[in-house]
N, C-alpha and C. Protein backbone atom coordinates (compact mmCIF):
# COMPACT_ATOMS: atom_id res chain seq x y z
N UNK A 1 53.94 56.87 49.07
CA UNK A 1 55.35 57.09 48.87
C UNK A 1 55.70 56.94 47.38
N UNK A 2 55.22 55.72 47.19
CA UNK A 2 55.43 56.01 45.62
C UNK A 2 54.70 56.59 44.59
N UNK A 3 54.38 57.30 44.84
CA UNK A 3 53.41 58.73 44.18
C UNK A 3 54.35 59.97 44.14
N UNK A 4 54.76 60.30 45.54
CA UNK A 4 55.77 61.27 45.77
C UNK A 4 56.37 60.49 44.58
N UNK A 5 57.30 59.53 45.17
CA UNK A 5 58.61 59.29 43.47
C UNK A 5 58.20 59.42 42.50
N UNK A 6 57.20 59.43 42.11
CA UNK A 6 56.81 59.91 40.84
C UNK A 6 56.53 61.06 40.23
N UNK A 7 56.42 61.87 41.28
CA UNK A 7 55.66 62.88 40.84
C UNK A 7 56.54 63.97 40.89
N UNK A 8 57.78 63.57 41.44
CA UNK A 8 58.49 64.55 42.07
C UNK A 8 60.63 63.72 42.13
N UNK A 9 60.47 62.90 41.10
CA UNK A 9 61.55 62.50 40.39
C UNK A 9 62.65 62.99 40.88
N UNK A 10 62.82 64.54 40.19
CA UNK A 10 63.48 64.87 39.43
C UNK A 10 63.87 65.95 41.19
N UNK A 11 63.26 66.41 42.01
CA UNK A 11 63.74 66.92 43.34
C UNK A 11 64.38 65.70 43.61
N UNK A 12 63.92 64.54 43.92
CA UNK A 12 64.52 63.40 45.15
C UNK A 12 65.97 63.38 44.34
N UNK A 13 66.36 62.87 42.95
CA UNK A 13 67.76 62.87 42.57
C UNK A 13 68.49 63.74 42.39
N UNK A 14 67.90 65.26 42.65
CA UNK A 14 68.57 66.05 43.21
C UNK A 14 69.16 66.36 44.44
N UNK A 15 68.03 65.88 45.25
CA UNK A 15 68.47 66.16 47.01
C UNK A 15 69.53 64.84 47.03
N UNK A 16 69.59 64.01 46.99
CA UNK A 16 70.32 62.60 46.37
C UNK A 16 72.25 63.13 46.07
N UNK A 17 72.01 64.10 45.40
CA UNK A 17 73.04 64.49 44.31
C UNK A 17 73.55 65.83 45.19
N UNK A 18 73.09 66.46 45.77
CA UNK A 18 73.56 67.11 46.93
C UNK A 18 73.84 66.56 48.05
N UNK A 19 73.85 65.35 48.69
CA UNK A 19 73.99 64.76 49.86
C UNK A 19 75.36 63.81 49.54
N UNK A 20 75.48 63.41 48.39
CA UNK A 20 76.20 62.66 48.11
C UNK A 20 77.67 63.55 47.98
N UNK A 21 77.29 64.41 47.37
CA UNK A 21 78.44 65.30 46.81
C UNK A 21 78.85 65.84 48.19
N UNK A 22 78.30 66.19 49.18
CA UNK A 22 78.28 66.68 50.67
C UNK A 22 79.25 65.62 51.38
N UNK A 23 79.14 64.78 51.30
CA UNK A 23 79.29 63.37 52.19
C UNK A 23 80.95 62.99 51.11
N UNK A 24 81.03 63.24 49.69
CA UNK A 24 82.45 63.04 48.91
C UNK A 24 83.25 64.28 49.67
N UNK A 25 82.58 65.63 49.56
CA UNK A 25 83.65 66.26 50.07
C UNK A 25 84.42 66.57 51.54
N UNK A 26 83.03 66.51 52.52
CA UNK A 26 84.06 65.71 53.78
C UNK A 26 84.99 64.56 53.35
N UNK A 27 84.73 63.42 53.32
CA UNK A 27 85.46 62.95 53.31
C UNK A 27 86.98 63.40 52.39
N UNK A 28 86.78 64.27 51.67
CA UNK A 28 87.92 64.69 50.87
C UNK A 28 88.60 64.82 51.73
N UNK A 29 88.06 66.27 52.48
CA UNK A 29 88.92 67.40 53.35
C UNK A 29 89.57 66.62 54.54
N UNK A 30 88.56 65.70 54.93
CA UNK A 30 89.24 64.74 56.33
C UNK A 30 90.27 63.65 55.52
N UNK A 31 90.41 63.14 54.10
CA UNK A 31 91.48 62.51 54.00
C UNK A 31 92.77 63.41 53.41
N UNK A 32 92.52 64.63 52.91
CA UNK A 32 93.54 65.59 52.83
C UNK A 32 94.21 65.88 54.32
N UNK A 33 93.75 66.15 55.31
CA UNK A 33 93.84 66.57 56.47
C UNK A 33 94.60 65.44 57.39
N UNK A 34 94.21 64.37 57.35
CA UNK A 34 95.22 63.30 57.96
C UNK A 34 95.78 63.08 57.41
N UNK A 35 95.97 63.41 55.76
CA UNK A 35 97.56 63.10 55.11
C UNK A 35 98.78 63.84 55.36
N UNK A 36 98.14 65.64 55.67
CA UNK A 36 99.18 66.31 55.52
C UNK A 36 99.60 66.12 56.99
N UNK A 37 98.61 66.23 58.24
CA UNK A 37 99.12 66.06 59.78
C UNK A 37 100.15 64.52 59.64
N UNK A 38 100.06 63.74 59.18
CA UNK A 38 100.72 62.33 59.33
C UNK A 38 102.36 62.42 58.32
N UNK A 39 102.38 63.40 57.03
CA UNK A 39 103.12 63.58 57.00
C UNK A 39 104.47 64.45 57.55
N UNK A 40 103.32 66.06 58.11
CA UNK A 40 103.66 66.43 58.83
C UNK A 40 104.55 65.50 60.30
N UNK A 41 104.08 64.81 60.89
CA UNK A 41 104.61 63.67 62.17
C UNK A 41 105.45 63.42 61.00
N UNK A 42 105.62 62.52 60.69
CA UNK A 42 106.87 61.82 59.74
C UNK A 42 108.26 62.67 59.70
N UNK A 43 107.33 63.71 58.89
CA UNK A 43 108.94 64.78 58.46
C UNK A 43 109.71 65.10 59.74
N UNK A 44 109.07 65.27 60.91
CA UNK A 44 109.48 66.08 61.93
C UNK A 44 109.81 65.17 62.91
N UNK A 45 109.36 63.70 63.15
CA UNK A 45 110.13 63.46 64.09
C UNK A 45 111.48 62.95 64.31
N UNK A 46 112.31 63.18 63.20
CA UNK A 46 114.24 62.94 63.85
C UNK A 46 114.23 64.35 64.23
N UNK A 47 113.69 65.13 64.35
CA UNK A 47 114.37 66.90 65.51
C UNK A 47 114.32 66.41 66.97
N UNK A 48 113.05 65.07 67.55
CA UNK A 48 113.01 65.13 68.46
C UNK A 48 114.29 64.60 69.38
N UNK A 49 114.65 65.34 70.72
CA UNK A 49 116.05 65.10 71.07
C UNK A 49 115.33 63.67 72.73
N UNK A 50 116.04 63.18 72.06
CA UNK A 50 116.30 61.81 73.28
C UNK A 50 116.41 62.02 74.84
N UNK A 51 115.53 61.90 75.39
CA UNK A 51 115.53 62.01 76.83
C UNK A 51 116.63 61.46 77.75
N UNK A 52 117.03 60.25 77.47
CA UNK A 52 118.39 59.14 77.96
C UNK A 52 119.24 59.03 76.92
N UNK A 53 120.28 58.59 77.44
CA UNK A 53 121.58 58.28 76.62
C UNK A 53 121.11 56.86 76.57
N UNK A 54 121.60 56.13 75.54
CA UNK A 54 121.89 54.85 75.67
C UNK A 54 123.33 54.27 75.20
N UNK A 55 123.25 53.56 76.42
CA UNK A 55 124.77 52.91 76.41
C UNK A 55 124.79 51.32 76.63
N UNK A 56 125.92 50.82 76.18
CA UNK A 56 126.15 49.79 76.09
C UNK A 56 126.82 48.97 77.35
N UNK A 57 126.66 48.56 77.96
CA UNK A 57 127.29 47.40 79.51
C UNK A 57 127.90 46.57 79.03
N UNK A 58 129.31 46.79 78.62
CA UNK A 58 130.40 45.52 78.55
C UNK A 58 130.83 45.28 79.26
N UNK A 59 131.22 45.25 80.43
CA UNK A 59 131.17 44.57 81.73
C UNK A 59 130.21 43.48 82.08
N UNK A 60 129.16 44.32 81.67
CA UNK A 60 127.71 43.04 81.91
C UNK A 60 127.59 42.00 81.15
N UNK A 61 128.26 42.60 79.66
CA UNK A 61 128.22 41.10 78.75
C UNK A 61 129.43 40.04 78.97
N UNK A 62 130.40 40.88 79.36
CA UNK A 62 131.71 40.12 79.64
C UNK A 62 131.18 38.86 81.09
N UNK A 63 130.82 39.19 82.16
CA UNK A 63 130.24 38.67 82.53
C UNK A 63 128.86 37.55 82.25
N UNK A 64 128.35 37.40 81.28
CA UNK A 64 127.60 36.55 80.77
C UNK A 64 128.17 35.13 80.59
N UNK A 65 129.11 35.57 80.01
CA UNK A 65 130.15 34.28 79.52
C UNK A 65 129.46 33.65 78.51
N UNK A 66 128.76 34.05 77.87
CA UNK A 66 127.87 33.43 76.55
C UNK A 66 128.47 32.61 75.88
N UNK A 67 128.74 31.39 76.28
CA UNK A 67 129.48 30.10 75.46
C UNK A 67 131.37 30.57 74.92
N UNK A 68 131.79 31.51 75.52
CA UNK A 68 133.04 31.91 74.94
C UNK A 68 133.20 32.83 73.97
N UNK A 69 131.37 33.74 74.06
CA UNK A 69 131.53 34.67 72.72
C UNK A 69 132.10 35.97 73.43
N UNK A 70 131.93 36.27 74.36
CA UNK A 70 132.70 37.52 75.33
C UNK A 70 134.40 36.86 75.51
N UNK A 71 134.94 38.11 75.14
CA UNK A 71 136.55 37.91 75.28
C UNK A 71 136.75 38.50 76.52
């Protein structure tokens, strides 16, 4: 094995230097790619429209009687 490294240097830090550069640019494209989908989600979700209303039960709190804070 270490004969090959020697003898043959200058291939191994090449194949080295292609794998590496291989392995930077996925990862580029996959952290470009969940930035723009995540911003994408962000920008877009106040369009989504609310399934239920929500409402408030003052009757129900009036009934609590929470120390005299319901009038």
């Amino acid at each position: 094995m270490k004969k090959f490294f020697k003898s043959h240097h200058e291939i191994v830090l090449v194949g080295l230097t292609v794998l590496f550069l291989a392995v930077l640019i996925v990862y580029f494209f996959w952290g470009i790619t969940t930035l723009i989908l995540n911003l994408n989600k962000a920008l877009t979700m106040g369009g989504e429209k609310q399934s239920e209303k929500i409402e408030f039960d003052i009757k129900g709190a009036e009934a609590l009687d929470l120390k005299g804070l319901a009038q």
